[in-house]
C-alpha atoms as a PDB file:
ATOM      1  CA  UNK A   1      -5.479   1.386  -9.674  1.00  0.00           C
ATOM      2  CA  UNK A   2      -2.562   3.145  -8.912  1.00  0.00           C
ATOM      3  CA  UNK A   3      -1.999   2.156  -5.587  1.00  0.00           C
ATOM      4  CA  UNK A   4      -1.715  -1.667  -7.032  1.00  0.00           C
ATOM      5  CA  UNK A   5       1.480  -0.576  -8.830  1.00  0.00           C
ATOM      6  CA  UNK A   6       3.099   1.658  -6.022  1.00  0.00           C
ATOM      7  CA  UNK A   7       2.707  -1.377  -3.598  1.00  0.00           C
ATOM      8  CA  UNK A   8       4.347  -3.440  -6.467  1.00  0.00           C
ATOM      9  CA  UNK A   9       6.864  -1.529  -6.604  1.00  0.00           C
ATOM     10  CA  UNK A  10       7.101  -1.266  -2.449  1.00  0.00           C
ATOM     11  CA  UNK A  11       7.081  -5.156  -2.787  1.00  0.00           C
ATOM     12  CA  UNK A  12      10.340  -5.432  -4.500  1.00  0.00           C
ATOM     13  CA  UNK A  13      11.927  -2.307  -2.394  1.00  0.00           C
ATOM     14  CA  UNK A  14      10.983  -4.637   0.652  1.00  0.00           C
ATOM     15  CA  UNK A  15      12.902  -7.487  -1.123  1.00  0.00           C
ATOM     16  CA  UNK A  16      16.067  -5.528  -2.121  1.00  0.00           C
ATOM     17  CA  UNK A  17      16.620  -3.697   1.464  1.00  0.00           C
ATOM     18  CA  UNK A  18      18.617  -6.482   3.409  1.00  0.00           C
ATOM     19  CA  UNK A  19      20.983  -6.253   0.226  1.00  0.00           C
ATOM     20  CA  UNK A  20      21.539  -2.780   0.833  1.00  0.00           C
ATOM     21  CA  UNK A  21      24.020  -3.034   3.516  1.00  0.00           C
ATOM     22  CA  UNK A  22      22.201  -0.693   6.166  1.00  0.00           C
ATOM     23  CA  UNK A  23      22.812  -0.845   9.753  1.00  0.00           C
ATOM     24  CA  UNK A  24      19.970  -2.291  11.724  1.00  0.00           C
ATOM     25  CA  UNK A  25      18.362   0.628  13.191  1.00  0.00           C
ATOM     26  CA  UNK A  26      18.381   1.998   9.445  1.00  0.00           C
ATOM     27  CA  UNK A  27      16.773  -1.610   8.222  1.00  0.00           C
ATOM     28  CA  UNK A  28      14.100  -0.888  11.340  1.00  0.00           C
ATOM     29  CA  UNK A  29      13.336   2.295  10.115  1.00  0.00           C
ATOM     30  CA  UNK A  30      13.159   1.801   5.901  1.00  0.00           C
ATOM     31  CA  UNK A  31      11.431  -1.309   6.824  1.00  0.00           C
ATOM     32  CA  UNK A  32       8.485   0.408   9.647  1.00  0.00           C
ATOM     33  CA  UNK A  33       8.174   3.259   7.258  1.00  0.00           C
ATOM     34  CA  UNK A  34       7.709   0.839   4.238  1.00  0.00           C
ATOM     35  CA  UNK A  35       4.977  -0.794   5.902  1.00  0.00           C
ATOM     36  CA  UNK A  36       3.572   2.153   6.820  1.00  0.00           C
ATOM     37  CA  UNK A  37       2.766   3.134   3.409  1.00  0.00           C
ATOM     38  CA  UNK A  38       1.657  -0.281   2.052  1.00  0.00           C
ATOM     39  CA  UNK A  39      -0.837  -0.050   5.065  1.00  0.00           C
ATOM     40  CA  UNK A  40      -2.158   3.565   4.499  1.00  0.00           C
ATOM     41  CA  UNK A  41      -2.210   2.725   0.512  1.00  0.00           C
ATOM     42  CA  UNK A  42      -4.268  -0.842   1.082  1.00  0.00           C
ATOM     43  CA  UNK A  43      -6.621   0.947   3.502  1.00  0.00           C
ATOM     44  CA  UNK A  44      -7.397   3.796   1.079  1.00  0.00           C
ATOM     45  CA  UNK A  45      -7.965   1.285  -1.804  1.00  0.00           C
ATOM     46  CA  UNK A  46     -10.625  -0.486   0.508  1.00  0.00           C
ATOM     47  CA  UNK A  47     -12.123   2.617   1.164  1.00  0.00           C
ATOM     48  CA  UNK A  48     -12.494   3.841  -2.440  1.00  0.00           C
ATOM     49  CA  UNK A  49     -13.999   0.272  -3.767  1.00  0.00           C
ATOM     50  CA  UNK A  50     -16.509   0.143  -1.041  1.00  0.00           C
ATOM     51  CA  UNK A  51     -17.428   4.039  -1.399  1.00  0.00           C
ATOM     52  CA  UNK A  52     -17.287   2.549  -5.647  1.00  0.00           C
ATOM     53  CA  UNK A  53     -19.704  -0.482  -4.767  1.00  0.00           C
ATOM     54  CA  UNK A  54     -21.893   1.653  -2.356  1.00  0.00           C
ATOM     55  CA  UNK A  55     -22.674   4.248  -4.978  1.00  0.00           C
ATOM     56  CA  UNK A  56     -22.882   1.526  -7.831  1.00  0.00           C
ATOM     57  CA  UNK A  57     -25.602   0.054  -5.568  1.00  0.00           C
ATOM     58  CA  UNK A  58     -27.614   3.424  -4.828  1.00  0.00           C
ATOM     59  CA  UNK A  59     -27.205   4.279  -8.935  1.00  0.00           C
ATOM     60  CA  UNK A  60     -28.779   1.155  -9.958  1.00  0.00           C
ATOM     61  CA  UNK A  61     -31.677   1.319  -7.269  1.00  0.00           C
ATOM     62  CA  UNK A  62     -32.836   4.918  -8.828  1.00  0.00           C
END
């Protein structure tokens, strides 16, 4: 549930960066590690709601 809001909150750090006045190679770099996270975070959330379903499945079955 968590990870929802942090990549909320990512979301509208993504927006506000061009307005921040960084150099390029600082906009690559707040930018690459930015997606970085949203990446890791939306993997691990697919992960934990199959692992969820899968042992919602096997609980039901018993």
């Amino acid at each position: 549930m968590w990870q929802q809001w942090v990549n909320g909150v990512l979301g509208i750090w993504i927006i506000a960066v061009p307005f921040l006045g960084l150099s390029a190679a600082q906009n690559l770099w707040v930018l690459a590690i930015t997606g970085l996270v949203i990446a890791i975070l939306g993997f691990w959330g697919a992960i934990q709601h199959r692992t969820m379903h899968e042992e919602g499945h096997s609980m039901s079955r018993a």
